[in-house]
Protein backbone atom coordinates (compact mmCIF):
# COMPACT_ATOMS: atom_id res chain seq x y z
CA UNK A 1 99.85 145.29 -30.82
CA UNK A 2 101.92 142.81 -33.14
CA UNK A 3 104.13 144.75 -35.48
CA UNK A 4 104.11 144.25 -39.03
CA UNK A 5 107.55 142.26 -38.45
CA UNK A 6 105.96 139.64 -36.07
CA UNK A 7 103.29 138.98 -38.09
CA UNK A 8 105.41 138.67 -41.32
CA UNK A 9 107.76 136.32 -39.12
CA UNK A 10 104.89 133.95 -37.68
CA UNK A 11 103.46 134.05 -41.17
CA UNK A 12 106.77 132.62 -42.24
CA UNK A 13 107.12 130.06 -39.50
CA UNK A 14 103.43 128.49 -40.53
CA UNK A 15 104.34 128.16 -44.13
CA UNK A 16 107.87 126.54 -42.98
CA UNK A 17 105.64 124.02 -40.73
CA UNK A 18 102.79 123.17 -43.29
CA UNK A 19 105.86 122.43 -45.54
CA UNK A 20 107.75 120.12 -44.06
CA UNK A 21 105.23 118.29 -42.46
CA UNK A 22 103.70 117.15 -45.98
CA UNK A 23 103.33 113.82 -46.89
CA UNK A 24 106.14 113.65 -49.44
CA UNK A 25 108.69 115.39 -46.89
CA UNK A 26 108.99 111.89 -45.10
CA UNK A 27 109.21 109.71 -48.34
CA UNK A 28 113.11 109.36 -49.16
CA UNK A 29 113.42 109.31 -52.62
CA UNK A 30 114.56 105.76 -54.05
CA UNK A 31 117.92 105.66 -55.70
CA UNK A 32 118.22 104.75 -59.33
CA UNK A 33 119.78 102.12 -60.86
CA UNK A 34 123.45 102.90 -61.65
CA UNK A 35 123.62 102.16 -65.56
CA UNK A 36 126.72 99.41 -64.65
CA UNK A 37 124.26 98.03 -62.45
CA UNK A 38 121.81 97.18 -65.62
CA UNK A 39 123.23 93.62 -65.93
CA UNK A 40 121.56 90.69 -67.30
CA UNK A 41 120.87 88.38 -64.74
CA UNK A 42 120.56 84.87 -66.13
CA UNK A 43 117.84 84.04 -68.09
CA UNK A 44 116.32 87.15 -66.95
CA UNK A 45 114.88 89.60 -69.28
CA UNK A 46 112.08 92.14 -68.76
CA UNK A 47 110.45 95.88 -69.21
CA UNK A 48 108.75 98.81 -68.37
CA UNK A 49 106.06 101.47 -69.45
CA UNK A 50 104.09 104.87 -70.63
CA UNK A 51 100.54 104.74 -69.83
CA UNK A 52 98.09 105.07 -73.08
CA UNK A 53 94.91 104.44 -71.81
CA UNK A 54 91.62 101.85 -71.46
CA UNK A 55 91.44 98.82 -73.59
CA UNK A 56 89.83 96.36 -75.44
CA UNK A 57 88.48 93.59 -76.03
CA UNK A 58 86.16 92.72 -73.29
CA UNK A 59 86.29 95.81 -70.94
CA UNK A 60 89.20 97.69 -69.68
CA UNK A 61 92.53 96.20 -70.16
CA UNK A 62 96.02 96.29 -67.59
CA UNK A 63 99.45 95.57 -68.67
CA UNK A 64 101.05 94.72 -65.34
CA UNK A 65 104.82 94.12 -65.50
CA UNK A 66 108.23 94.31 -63.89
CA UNK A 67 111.80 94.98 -64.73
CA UNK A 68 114.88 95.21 -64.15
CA UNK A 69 117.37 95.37 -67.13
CA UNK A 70 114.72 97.57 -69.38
CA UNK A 71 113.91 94.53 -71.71
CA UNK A 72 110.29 93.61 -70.60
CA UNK A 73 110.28 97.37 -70.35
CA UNK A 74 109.65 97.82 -73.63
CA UNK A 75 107.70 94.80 -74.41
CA UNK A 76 105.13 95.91 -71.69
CA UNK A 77 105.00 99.63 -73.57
CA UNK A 78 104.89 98.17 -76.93
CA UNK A 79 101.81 96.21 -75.76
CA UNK A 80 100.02 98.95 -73.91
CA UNK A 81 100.34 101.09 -76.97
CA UNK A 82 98.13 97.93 -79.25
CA UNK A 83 95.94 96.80 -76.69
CA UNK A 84 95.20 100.58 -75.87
CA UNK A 85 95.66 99.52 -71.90
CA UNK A 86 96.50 101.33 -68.41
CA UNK A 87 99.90 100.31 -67.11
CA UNK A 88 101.15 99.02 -63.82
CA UNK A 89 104.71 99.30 -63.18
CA UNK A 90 105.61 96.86 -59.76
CA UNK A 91 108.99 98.08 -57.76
CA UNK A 92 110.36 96.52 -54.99
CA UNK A 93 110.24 98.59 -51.71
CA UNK A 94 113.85 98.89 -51.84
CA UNK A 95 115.21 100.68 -54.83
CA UNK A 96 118.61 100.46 -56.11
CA UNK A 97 119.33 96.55 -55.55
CA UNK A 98 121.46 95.26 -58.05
CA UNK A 99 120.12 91.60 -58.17
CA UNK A 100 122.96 90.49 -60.88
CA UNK A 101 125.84 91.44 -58.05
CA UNK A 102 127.90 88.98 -56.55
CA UNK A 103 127.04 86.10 -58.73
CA UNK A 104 123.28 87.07 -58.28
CA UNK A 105 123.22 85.94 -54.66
CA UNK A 106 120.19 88.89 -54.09
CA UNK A 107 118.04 87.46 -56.94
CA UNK A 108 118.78 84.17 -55.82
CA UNK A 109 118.09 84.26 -52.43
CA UNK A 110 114.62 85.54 -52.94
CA UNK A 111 113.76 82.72 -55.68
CA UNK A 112 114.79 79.89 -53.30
CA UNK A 113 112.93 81.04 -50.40
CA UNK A 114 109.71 81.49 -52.36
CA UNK A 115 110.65 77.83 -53.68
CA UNK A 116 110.94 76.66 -50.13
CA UNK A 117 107.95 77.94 -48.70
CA UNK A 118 105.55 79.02 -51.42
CA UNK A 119 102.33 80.05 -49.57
CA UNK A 120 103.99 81.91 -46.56
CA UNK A 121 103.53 85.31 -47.65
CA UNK A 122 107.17 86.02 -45.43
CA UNK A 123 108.77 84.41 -48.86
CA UNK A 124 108.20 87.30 -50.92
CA UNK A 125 110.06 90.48 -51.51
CA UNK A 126 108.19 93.72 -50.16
CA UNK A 127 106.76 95.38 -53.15
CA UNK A 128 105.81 99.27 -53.16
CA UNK A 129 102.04 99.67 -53.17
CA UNK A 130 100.26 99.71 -56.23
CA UNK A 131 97.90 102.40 -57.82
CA UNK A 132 96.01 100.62 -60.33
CA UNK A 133 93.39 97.65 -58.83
CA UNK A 134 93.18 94.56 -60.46
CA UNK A 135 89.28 94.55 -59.99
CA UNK A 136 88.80 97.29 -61.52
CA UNK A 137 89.58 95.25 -65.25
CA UNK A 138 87.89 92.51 -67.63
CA UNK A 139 91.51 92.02 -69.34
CA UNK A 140 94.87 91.92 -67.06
CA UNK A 141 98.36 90.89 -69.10
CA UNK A 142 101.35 90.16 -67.23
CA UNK A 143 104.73 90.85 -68.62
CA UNK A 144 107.65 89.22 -66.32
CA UNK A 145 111.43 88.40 -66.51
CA UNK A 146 112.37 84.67 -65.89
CA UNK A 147 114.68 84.42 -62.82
CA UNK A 148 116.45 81.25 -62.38
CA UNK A 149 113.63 79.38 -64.16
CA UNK A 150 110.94 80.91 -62.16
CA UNK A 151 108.91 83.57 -62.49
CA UNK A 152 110.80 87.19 -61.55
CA UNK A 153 110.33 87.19 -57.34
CA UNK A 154 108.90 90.67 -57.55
CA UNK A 155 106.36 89.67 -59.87
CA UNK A 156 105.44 86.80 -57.57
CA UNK A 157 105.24 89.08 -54.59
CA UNK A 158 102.24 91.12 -56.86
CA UNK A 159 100.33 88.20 -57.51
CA UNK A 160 100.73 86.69 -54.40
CA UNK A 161 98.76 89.56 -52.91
CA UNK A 162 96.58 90.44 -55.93
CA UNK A 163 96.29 87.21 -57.72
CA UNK A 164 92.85 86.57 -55.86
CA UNK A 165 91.45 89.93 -57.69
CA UNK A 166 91.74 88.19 -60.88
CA UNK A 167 89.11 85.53 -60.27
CA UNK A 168 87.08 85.27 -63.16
CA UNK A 169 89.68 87.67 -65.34
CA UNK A 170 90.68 87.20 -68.90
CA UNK A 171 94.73 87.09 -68.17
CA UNK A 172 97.44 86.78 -70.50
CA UNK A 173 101.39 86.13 -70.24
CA UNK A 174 104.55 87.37 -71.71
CA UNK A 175 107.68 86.38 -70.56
CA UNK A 176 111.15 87.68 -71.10
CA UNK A 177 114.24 85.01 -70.48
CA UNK A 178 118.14 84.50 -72.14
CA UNK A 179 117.16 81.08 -73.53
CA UNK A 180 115.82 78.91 -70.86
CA UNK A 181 111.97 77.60 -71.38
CA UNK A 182 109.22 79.08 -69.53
CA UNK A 183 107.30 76.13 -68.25
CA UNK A 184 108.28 77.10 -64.56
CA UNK A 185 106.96 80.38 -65.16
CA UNK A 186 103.68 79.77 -66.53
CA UNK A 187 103.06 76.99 -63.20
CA UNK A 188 104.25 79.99 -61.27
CA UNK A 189 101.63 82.30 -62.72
CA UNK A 190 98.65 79.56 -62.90
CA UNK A 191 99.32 78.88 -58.88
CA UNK A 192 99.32 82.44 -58.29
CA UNK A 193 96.12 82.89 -60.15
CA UNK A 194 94.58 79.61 -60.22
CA UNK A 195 90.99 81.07 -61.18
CA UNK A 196 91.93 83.16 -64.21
CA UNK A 197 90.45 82.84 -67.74
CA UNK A 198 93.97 82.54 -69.40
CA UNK A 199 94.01 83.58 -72.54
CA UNK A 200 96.08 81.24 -74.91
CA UNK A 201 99.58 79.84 -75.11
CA UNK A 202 102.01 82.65 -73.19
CA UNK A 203 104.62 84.28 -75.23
CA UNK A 204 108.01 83.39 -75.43
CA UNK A 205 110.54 86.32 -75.96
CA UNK A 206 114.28 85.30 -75.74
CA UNK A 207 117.37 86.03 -77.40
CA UNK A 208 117.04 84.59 -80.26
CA UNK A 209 113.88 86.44 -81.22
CA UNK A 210 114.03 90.03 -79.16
CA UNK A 211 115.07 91.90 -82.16
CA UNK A 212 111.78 90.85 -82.84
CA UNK A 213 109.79 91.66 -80.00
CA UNK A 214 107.77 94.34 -80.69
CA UNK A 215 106.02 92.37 -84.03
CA UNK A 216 105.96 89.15 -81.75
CA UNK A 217 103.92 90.87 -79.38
CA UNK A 218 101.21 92.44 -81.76
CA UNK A 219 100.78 89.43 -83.14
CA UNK A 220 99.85 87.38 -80.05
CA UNK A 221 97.89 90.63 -78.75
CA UNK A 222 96.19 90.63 -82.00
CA UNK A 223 95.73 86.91 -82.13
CA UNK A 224 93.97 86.73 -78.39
CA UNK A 225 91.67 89.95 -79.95
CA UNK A 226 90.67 87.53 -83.20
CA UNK A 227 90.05 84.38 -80.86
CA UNK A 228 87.60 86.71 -78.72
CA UNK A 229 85.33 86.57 -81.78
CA UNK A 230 84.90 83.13 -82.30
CA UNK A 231 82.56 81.14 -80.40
CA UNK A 232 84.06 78.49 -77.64
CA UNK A 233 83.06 75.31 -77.67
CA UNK A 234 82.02 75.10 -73.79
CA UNK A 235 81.52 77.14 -70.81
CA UNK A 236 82.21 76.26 -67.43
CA UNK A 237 79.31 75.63 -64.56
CA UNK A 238 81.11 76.15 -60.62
CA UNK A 239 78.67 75.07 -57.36
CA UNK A 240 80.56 74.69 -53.86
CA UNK A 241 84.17 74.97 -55.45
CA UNK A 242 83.36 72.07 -58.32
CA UNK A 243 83.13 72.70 -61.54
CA UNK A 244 81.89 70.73 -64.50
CA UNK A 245 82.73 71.84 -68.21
CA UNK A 246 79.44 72.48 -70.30
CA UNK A 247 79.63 71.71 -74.12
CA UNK A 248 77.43 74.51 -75.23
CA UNK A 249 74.81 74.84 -78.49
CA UNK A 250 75.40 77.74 -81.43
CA UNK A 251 72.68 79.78 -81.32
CA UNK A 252 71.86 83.67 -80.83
CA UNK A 253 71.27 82.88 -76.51
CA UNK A 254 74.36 80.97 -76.05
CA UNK A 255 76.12 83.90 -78.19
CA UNK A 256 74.52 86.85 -76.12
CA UNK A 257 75.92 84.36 -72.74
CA UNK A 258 79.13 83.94 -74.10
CA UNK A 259 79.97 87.87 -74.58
CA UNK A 260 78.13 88.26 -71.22
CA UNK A 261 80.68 86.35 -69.57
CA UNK A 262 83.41 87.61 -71.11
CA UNK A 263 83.03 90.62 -69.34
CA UNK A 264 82.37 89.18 -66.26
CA UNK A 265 80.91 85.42 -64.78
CA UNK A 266 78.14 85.45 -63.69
CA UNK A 267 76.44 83.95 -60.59
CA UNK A 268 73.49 83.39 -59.61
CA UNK A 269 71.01 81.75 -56.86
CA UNK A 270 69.31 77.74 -57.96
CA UNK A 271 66.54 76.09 -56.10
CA UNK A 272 64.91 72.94 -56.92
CA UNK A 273 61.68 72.41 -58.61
CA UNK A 274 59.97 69.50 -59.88
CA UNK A 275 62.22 67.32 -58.21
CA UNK A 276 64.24 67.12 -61.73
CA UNK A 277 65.95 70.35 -62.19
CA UNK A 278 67.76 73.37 -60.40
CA UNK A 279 66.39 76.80 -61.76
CA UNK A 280 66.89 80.43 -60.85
CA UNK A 281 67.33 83.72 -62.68
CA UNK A 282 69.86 85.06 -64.28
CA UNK A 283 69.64 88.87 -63.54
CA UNK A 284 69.56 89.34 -67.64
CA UNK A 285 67.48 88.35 -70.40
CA UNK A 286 68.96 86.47 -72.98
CA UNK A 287 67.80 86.15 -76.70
CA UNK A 288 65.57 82.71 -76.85
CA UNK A 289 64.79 80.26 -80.11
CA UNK A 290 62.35 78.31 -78.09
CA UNK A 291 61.24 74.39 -79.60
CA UNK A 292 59.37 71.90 -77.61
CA UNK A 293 61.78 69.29 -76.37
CA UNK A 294 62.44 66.83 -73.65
CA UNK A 295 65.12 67.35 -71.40
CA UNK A 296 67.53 64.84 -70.22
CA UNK A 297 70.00 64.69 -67.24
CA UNK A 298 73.06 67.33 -67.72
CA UNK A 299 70.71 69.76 -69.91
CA UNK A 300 71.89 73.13 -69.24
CA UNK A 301 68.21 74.97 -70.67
CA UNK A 302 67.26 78.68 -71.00
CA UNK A 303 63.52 79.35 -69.83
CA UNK A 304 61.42 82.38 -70.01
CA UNK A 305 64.39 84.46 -71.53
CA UNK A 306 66.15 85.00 -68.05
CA UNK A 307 66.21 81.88 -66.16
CA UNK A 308 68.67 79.00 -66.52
CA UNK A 309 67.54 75.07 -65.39
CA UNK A 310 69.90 72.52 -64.65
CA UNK A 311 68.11 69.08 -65.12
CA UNK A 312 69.32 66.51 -63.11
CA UNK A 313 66.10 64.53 -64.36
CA UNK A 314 63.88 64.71 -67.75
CA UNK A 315 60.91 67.41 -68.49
CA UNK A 316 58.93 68.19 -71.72
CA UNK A 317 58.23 72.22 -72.37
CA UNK A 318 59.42 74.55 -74.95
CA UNK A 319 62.91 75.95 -74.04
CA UNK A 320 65.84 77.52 -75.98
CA UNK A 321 68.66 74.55 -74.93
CA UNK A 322 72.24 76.37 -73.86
CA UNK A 323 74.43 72.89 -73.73
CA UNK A 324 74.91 69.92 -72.02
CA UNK A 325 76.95 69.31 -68.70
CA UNK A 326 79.99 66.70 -69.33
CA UNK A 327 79.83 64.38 -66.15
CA UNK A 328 80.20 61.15 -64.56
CA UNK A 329 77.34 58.93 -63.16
CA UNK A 330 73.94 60.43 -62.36
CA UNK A 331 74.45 60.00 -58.89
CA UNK A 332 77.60 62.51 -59.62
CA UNK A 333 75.69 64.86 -61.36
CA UNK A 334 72.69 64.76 -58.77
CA UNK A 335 75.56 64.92 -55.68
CA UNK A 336 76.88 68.13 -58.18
CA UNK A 337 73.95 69.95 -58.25
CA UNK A 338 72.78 68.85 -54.43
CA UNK A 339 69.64 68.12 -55.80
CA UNK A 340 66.55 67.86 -53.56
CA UNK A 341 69.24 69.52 -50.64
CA UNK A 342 67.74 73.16 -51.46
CA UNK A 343 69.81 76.46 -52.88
CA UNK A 344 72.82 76.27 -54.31
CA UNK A 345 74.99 79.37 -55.66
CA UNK A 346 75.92 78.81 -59.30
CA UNK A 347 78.59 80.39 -61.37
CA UNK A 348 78.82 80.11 -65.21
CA UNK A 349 82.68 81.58 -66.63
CA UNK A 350 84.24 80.77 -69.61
């Protein structure tokens, strides 16, 4: 019979084993940043964050930002706090790299072999994984460091890999830099994301305006917030990886489509009919004004409340009229919509 010993001692030897076999046990903990290690690297500027909450204006809203000497830091916090937003810190997988050191060879390095070889994911810096998933958000706002003209090569290495979430996304910029311009940057970001609703001019902060930052950035949050309210003056029509810009009508459907799709394009199936126009449903019903009209090539029309027609040719019925496609020849439009070829897959963005 085990004595009360044994058992206390194999008790003791399970809890020792359940212990250090926990996940956490085999995760060595990153060093910090030695404060003398917190140097400006040229032209480089960036920040950090707390984590308030989910935002506004169309859907939930991500600040996503990096940094390494604690200036975009508090930019990115500043801006959580006003566009009530989650926050995604990205880290490299190696902690404790001082990327200023030795004339900023680290920092360097990592810019010019992204330069060199810009889609081979090998050219970017290992990144800890992220918590937070891009999809998951209407509104995404990036707050980076400028390295050596470019965008910050951790930053890169995030949208590199998640850039392709944001498809579709309302995404904003700031970026932090001594006193060279941001142009680089912005290229940087739009190749990363090339199929992003941006959202306005991107904001400059730099030394001769950090002091201040924090006003600079409600402003431009608050001034994206205002611009969501006013009506734009087209939409955007996508089949088979074209797009053609729509110039759209102001009335209560094309209202009700526009804050549709700034939560989210939409997409939907088009077949021919009539041998004049593409038409398919929606998956919504939108407010309609019908009016008896004749359609022309490029109307973009709203019928029966929840179907939208594409007229590559002319047709007389009552319709509530959501713009007009801006394109070439007819031939264009007609090879556009591959009219009279069958279904097509349409998507309608801002």
């Amino acid at each position: 019979m085990m004595t009360i010993f044994t058992r206390l001692s194999v008790l003791a030897s399970i809890l020792l084993i359940q212990v250090g076999c926990g996940p956490d046990a085999l995760a060595p903990l990153a060093p910090d940043v030695p404060e003398e290690a917190q140097k400006e690297i040229p032209d480089e500027n960036d920040g950090g964050g707390e984590e308030p909450g989910s935002g506004t204006p169309a859907g939930k809203t991500l600040v996503v930002y990096y940094s390494f000497t604690g200036n975009c830091k508090s930019l990115a916090t500043a801006l959580a706090g006003y566009a009530e937003a989650d926050v995604l810190e990205i880290q490299p997988a190696v902690g404790g790299l001082d990327y200023a050191a030795n004339n900023y060879a680290i920092g360097s390095s990592l810019i010019a072999a992204i330069r060199e070889k810009p889609n081979d994911a090998t050219s970017y810096p290992a990144i800890k994984a992220v918590d937070r998933n891009a999809a998951d958000y209407g509104t995404i706002l990036i707050v980076t460091p400028l390295w050596w003209s470019n965008m910050a090569a951790i930053m890169q290495s995030y949208l590199f890999k998640e850039g392709s979430k944001m498809k579709d996304k309302r995404v904003g910029l700031i970026v932090s830099s001594a006193s060279s311009g941001i142009s680089s940057v912005v290229a940087d970001a739009r190749r990363l994301v090339p199929d992003a609703q941006w959202l306005g001019e991107a904001l400059w902060i730099n030394n001769s305006n950090r002091s201040q930052g924090e006003e600079l950035v409600k402003a431009w949050w608050n001034g994206l917030s205002k611009s969501d309210n006013k009506m734009p003056n087209e939409i955007k029509i996508t089949v088979s990886g074209k797009s053609l810009p729509v110039k759209i009508e102001d009335n209560v459907a094309t209202k009700a489509l526009v804050a549709a799709l700034r939560e989210a394009a939409i997409t939907y199936e088009a077949h021919d009919y009539g041998g004049f126009e593409k038409v398919g449903g929606i998956g919504r019903t939108l407010p309609s004004s019908d009016s008896q009209m004749t359609t022309q090539a490029g109307d973009v029309i709203l019928y029966s409340g929840d179907q939208i027609v594409l007229f590559y040719g002319s047709n007389s019925w009552s319709y509530t009229r959501i713009g007009k496609m801006q394109y070439g020849t007819l031939d264009e439009l007609k090879s556009f919509l591959h009219a009279g070829e069958g279904n097509i897959s349409v998507t309608l963005s801002l």
